[in-house]
Protein backbone atom coordinates (compact mmCIF):
# COMPACT_ATOMS: atom_id res chain seq x y z
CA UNK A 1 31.40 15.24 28.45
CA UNK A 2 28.20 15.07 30.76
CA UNK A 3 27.04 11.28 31.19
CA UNK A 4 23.98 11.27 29.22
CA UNK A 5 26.31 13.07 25.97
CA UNK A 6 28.51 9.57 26.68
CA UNK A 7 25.75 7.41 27.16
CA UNK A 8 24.42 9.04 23.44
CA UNK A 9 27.95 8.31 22.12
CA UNK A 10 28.32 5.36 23.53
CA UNK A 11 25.00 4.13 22.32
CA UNK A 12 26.17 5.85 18.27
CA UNK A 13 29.15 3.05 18.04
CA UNK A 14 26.48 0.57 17.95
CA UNK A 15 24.47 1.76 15.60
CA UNK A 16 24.96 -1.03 12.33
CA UNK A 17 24.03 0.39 8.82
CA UNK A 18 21.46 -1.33 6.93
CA UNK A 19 21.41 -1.68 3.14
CA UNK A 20 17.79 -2.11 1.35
CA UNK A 21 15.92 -0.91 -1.97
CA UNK A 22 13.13 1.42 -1.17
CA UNK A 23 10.22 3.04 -2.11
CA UNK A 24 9.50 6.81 -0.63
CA UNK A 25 6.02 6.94 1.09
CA UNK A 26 6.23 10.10 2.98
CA UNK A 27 8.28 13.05 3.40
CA UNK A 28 7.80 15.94 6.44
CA UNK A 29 9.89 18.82 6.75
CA UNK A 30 11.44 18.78 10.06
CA UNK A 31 13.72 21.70 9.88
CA UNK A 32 15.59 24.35 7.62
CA UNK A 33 17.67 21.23 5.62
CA UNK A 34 16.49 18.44 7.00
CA UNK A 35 13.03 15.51 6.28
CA UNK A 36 11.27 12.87 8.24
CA UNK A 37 10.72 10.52 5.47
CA UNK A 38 8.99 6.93 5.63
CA UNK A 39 10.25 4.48 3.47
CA UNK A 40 9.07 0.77 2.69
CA UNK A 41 12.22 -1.11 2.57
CA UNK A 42 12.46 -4.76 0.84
CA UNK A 43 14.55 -6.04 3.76
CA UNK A 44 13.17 -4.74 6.87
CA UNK A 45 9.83 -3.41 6.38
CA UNK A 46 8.53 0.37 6.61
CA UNK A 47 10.64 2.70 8.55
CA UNK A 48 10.59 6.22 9.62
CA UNK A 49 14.05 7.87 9.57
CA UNK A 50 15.49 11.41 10.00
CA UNK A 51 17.44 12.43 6.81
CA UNK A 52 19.94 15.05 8.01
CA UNK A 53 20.68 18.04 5.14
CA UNK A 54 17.71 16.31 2.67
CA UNK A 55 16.60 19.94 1.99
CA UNK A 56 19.65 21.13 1.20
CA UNK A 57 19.91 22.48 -2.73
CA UNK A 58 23.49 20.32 -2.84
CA UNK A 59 22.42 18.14 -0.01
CA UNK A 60 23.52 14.59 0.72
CA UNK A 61 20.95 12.63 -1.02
CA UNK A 62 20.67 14.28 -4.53
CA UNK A 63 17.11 14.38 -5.50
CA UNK A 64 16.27 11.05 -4.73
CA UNK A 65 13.88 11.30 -1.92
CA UNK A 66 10.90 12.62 -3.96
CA UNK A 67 7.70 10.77 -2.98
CA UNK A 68 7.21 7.12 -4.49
CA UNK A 69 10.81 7.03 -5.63
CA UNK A 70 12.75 3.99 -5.77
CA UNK A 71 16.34 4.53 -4.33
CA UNK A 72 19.13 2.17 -2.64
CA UNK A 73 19.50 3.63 0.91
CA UNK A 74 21.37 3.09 4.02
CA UNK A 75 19.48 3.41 7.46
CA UNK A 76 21.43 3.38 10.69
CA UNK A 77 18.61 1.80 12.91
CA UNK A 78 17.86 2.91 16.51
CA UNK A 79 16.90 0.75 19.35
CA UNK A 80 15.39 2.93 21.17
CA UNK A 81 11.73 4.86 20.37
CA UNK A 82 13.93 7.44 18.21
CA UNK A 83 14.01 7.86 14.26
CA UNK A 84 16.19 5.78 12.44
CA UNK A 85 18.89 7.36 10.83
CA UNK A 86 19.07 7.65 7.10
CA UNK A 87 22.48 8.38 6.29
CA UNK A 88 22.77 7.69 1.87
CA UNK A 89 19.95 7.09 -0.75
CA UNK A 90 20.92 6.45 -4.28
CA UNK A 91 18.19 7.12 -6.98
CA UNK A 92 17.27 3.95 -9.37
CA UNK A 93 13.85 5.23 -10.71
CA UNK A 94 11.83 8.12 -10.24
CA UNK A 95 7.70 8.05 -10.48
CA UNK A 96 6.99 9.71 -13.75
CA UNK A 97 3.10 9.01 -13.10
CA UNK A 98 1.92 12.79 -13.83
CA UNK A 99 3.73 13.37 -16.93
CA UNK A 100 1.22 11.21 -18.28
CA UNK A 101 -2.16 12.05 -15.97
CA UNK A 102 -3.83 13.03 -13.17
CA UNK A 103 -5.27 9.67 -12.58
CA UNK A 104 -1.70 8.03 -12.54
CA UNK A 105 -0.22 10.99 -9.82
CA UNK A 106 -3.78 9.95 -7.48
CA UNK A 107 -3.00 6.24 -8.62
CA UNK A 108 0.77 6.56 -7.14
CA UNK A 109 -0.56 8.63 -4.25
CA UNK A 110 -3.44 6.48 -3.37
CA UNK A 111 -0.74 3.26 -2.91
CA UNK A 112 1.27 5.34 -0.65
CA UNK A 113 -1.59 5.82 1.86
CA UNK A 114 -2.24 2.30 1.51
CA UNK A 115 0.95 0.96 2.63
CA UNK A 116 1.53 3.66 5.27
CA UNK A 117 -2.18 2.45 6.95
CA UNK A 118 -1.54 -1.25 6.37
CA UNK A 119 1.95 -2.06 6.95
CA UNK A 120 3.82 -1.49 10.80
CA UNK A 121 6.98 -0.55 11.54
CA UNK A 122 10.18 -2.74 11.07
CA UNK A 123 7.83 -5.97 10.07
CA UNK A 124 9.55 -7.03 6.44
CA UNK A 125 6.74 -8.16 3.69
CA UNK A 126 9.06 -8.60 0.59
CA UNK A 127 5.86 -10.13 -1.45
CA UNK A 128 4.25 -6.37 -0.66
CA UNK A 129 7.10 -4.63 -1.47
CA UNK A 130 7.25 -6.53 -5.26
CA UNK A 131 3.59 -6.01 -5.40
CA UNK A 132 4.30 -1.73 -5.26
CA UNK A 133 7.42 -2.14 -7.39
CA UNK A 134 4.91 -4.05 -10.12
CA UNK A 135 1.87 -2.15 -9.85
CA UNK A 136 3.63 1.27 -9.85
CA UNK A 137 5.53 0.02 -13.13
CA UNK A 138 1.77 -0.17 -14.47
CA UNK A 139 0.40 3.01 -13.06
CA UNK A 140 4.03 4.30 -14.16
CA UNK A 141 3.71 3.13 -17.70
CA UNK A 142 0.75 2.44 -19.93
CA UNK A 143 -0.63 -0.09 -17.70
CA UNK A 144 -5.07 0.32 -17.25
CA UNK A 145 -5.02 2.39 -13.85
CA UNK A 146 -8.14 1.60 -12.38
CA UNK A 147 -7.57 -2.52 -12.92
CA UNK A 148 -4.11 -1.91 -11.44
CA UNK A 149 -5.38 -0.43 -8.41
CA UNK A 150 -7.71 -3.24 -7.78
CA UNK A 151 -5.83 -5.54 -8.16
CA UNK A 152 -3.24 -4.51 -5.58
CA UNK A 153 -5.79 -3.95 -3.28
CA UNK A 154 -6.93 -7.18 -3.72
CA UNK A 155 -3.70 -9.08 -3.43
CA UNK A 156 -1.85 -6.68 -0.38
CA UNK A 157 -5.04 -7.55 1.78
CA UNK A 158 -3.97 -11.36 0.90
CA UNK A 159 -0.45 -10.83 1.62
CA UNK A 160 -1.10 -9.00 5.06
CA UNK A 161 -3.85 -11.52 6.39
CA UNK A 162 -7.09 -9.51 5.98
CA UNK A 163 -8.29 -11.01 2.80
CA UNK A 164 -12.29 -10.93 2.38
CA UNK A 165 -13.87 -14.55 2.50
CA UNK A 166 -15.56 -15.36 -1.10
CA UNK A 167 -15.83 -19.23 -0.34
CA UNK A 168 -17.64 -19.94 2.25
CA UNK A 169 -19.65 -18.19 5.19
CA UNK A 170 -17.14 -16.28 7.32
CA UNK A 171 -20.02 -16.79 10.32
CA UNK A 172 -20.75 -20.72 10.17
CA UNK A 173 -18.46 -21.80 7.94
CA UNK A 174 -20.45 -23.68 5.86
CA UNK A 175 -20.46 -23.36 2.08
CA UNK A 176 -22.37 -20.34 0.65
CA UNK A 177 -23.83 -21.67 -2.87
CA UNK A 178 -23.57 -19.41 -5.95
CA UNK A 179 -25.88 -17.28 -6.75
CA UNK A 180 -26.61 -14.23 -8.82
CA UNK A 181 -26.56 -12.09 -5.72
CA UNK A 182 -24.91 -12.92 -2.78
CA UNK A 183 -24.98 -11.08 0.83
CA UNK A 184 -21.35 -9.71 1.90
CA UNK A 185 -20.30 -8.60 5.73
CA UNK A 186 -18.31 -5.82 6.58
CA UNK A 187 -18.46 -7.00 10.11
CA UNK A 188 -17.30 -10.72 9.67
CA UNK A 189 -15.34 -9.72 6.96
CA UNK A 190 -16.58 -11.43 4.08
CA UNK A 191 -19.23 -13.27 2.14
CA UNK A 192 -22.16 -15.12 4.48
CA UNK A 193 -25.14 -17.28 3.90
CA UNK A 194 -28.95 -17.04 4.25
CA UNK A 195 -28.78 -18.31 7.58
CA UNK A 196 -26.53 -16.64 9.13
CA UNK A 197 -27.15 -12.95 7.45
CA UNK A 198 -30.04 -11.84 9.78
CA UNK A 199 -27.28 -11.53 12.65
CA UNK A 200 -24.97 -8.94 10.83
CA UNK A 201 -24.36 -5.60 11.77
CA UNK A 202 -23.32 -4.43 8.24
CA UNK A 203 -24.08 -6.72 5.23
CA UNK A 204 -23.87 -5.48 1.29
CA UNK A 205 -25.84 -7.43 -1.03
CA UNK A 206 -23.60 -8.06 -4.18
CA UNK A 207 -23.88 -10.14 -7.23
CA UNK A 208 -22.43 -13.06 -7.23
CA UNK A 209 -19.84 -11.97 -10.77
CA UNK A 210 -17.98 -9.70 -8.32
CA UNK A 211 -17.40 -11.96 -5.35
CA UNK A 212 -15.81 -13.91 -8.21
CA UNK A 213 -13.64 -11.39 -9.50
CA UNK A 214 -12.63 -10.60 -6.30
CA UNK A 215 -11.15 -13.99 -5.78
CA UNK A 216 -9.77 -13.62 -9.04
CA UNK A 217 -7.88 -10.72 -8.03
CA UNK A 218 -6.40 -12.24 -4.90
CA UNK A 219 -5.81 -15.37 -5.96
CA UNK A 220 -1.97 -16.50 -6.02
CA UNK A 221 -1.78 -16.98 -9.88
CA UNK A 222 -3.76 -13.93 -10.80
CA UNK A 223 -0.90 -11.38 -12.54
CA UNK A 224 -0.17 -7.97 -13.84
CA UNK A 225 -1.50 -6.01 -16.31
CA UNK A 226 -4.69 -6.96 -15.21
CA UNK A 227 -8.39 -6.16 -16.88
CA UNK A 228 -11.47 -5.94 -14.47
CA UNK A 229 -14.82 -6.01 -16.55
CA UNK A 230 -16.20 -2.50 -17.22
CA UNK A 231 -19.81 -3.79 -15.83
CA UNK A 232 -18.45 -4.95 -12.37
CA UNK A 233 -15.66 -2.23 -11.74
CA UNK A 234 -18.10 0.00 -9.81
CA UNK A 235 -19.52 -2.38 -7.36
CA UNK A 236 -16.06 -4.17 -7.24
CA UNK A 237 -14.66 -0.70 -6.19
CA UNK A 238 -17.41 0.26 -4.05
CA UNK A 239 -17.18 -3.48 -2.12
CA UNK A 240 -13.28 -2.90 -1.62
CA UNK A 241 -14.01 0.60 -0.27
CA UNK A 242 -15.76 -0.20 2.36
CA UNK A 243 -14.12 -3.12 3.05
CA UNK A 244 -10.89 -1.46 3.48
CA UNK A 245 -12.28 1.25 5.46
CA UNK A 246 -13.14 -1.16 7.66
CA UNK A 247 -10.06 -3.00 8.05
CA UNK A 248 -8.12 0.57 9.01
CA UNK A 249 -10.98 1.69 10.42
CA UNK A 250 -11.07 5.52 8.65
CA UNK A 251 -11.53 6.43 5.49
CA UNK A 252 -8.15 6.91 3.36
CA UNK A 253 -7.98 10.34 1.89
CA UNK A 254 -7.16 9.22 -1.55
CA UNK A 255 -10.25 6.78 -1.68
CA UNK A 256 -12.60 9.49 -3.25
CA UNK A 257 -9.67 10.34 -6.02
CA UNK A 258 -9.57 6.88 -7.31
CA UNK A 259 -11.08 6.54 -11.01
CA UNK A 260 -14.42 6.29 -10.91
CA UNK A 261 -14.48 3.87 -14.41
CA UNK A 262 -12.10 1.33 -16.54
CA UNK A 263 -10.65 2.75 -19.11
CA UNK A 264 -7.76 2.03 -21.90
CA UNK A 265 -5.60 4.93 -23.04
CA UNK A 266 -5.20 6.00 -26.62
CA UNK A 267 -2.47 8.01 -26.66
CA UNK A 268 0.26 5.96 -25.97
């Protein structure tokens, strides 16, 4: 054995497994049997991990790395720049989202992009990782899809430290009165008053209703199923757009896929 083949062996005996539930974000074909698949683990965060034989018909992980499934898995973490290694995954719940519509499948999809662009590698947010399991039980189940979606917007921007200000001016600081409309930066990254308005690259005027849904949405006690107003969905949806867009600073793919109105299902 060469010294780098030791060195690589060497390094393999220190390798400790990790245990965590996870959610499936992303899987890539890598070779004839095996994926690259991203994960967002409860205990340590998102990772990226090679998973050896995945594409195997009678392969080691038995179905359970299909995209947005929940599974028990065991990652052998790398120190180095490498892939973890994802060595088991035991399916507890699969997303049954398009059996129902195409909304839910874009609804499922659309949170997948959204953790992939806002969460990092190996940072642990076990508040955002109960957020997905809750809002895909909604978009999973009967819950309203559009409301849903808004609402985890809403509260993972909170969670992750890029919530938009809705109390007071996010230039001066001073407190922006209510009003029926009320001007909103991209820029500053939130609401802002009279004053301070002219000196904004990107300001949105909005009424005054949906800033105060929005800090509905994010506050701490606000809860699932949720139920945004019919007349303020659009702007509220068009306001997060942006604002999101911003914060990641693209467009997500599955933005222009997201339902365009509130709506409550019959035929359940």
């Amino acid at each position: 054995m060469d010294l780098a083949a030791f060195q690589t062996f060497q390094a393999s005996l220190h390798l400790a497994a990790e245990q965590s539930t996870a959610i499936v974000l992303r899987t890539i074909e890598f070779s004839e049997t095996s994926l690259i698949v991203t994960l967002l683990t409860r205990e340590f965060g998102r990772v990226s991990a090679m998973a050896k034989g995945a594409r195997r018909p009678k392969g080691p992980f038995e179905g359970a790395l299909d995209l947005l499934a929940v599974c028990r898995v065991v990652v052998l973490r790398k120190s180095s720049d490498s892939l973890d290694l994802l060595t088991e995954a035991k399916l507890h719940r699969r997303f049954r989202g398009g059996e129902r519509s195409l909304e839910r499948v874009y609804g499922g999809y659309y949170i997948a992009e959204m953790l992939r662009l806002l969460t990092d590698d190996h940072d642990p947010h076990p508040n955002v990782y109960d957020l997905t399991i809750r809002t895909l039980q909604q978009i999973d189940g009967i819950g309203e899809v559009a409301s849903s979606l808004t609402y985890f917007d809403a509260q993972i921007l909170r969670m992750l430290g890029h919530s938009p200000g809705t109390d007071r001016c996010t230039d001066c600081g001073s407190k922006v009165m209510g009003s029926s409309r009320i001007a909103f930066s991209l820029s500053s990254g939130g609401i802002v008053c009279n004053q301070c308005r002219g000196r904004q690259r990107q300001t949105i005027s909005v009424r005054g209703r949906v800033i105060d849904e929005i800090k509905r949405l994010q506050s701490t006690d606000a809860e699932l199923p949720t139920k945004v107003p019919a007349e303020l969905y659009v702007e509220l949806r068009a306001i997060l757009n942006r604002y999101i867009q911003t914060v990641v600073g693209s467009v997500p793919r599955m933005q222009p896929f997201l339902p365009s109105v509130t709506r409550t299902e019959t035929n359940v």
